[in-house]
Protein backbone atom coordinates (compact mmCIF):
# COMPACT_ATOMS: atom_id res chain seq x y z
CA UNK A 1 -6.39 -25.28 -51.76
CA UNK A 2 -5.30 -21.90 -53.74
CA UNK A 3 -4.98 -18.84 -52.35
CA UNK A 4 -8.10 -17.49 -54.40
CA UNK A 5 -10.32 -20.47 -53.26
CA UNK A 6 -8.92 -19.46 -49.75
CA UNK A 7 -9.70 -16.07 -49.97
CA UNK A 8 -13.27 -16.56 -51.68
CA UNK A 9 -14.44 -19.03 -48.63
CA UNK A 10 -12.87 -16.22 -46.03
CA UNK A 11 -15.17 -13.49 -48.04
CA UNK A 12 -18.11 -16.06 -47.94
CA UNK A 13 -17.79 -16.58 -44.43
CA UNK A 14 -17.68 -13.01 -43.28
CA UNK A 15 -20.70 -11.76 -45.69
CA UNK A 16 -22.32 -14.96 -44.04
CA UNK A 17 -21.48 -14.25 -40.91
CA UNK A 18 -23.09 -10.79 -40.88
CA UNK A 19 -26.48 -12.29 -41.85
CA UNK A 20 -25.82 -14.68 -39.00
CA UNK A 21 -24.57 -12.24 -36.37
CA UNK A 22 -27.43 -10.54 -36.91
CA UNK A 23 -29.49 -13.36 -36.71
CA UNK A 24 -28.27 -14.83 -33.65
CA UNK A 25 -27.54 -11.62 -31.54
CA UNK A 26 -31.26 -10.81 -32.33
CA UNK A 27 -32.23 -14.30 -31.48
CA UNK A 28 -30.55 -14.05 -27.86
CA UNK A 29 -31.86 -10.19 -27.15
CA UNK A 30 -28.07 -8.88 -26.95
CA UNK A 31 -26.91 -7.57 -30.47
CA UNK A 32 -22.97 -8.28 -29.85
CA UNK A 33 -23.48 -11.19 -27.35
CA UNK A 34 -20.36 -12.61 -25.67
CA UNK A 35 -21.47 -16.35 -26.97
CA UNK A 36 -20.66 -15.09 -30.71
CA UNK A 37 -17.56 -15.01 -31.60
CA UNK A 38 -18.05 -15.84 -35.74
CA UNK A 39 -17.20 -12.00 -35.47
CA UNK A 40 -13.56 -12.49 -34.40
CA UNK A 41 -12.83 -15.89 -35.97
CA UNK A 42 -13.17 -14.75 -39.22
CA UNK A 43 -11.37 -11.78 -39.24
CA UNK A 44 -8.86 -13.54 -37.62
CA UNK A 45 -8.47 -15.90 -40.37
CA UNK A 46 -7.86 -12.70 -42.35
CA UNK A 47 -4.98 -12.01 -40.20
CA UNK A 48 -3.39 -15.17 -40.66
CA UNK A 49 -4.17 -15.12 -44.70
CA UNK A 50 -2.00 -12.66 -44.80
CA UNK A 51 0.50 -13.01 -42.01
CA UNK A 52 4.02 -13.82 -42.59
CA UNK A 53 4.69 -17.50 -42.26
CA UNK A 54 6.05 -18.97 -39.08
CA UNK A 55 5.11 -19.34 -35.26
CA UNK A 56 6.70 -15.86 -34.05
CA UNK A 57 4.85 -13.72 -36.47
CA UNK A 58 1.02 -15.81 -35.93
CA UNK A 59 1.59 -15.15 -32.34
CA UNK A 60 2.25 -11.40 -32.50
CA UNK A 61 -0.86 -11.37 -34.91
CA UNK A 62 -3.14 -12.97 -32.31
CA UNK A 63 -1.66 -10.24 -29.94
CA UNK A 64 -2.17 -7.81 -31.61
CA UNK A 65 -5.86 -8.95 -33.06
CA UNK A 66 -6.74 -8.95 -29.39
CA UNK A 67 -4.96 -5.98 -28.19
CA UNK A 68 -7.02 -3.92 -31.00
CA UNK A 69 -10.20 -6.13 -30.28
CA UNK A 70 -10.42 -5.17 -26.70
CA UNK A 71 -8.90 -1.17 -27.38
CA UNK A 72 -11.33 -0.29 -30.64
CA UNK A 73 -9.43 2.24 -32.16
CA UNK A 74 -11.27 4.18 -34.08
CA UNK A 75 -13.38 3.26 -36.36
CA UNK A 76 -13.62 -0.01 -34.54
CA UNK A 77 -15.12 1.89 -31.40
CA UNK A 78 -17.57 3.74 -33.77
CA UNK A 79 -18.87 0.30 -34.91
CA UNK A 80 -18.97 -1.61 -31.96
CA UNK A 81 -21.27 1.79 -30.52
CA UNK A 82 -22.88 3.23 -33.19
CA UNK A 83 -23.71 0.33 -35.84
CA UNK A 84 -26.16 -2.12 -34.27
CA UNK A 85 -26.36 -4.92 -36.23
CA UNK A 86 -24.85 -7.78 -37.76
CA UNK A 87 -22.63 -5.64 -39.95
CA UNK A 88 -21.43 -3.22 -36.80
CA UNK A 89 -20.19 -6.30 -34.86
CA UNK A 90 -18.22 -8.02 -37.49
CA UNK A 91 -17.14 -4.78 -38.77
CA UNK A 92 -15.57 -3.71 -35.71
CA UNK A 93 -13.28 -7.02 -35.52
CA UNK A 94 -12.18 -6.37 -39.26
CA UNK A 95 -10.67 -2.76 -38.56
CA UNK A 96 -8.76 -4.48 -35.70
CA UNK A 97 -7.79 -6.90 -38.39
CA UNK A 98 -6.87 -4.15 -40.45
CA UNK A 99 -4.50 -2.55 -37.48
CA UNK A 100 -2.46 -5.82 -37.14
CA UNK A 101 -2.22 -6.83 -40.15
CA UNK A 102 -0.52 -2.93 -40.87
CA UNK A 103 1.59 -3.47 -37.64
CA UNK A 104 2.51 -6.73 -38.90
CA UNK A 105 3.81 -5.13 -42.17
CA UNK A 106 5.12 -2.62 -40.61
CA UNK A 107 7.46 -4.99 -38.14
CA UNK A 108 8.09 -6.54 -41.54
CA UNK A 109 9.83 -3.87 -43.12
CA UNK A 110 11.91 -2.91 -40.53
CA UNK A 111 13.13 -5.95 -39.29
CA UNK A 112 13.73 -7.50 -42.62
């Protein structure tokens, strides 16, 4: 698979995913429940789409994924408060997608 097919599937499944976030958070009463977690697998994916091959830099990615997951920098903490809906919770996992992945580069550059 190419790296544009890979990337187009990733896009469908997090413009999906907010329909189906929303759907299934409004389903169980609880907006962001705890049994969803399309919200962080996706962006996840993200992460590793662009991470730098090898075991030592996918681990540090899924550390630092969490790290920013549980922390919400903003505007992760605005989303995850603020933006009720399917959009809010999968929006909140993509800016701490955004933070690792610019970590990651970061650790990149300077220790290349």
């Amino acid at each position: 698979m190419g790296d544009a097919v890979l990337l187009g599937f990733l896009l469908v499944c997090l413009v999906g995913g907010v329909f189906a976030v929303h759907k299934a958070g409004a389903d169980l009463g609880v907006i962001d429940h705890g049994s969803i977690v399309w919200d962080e697998i996706v962006p996840f994916w993200f992460v590793l789409f662009f991470c730098p091959a090898g075991l030592w830099w996918q681990a540090t990615a899924f550390v630092l994924f969490r790290l920013f997951d549980i922390f919400k920098p903003q505007p992760a903490k605005y989303f995850d408060q603020k933006v009720k809906n399917g959009f809010g919770v999968m929006a909140d996992d993509l800016v701490a997608a955004a933070y690792s992945l610019l970590i990651l580069a970061l650790l990149r550059h300077f220790l290349a």
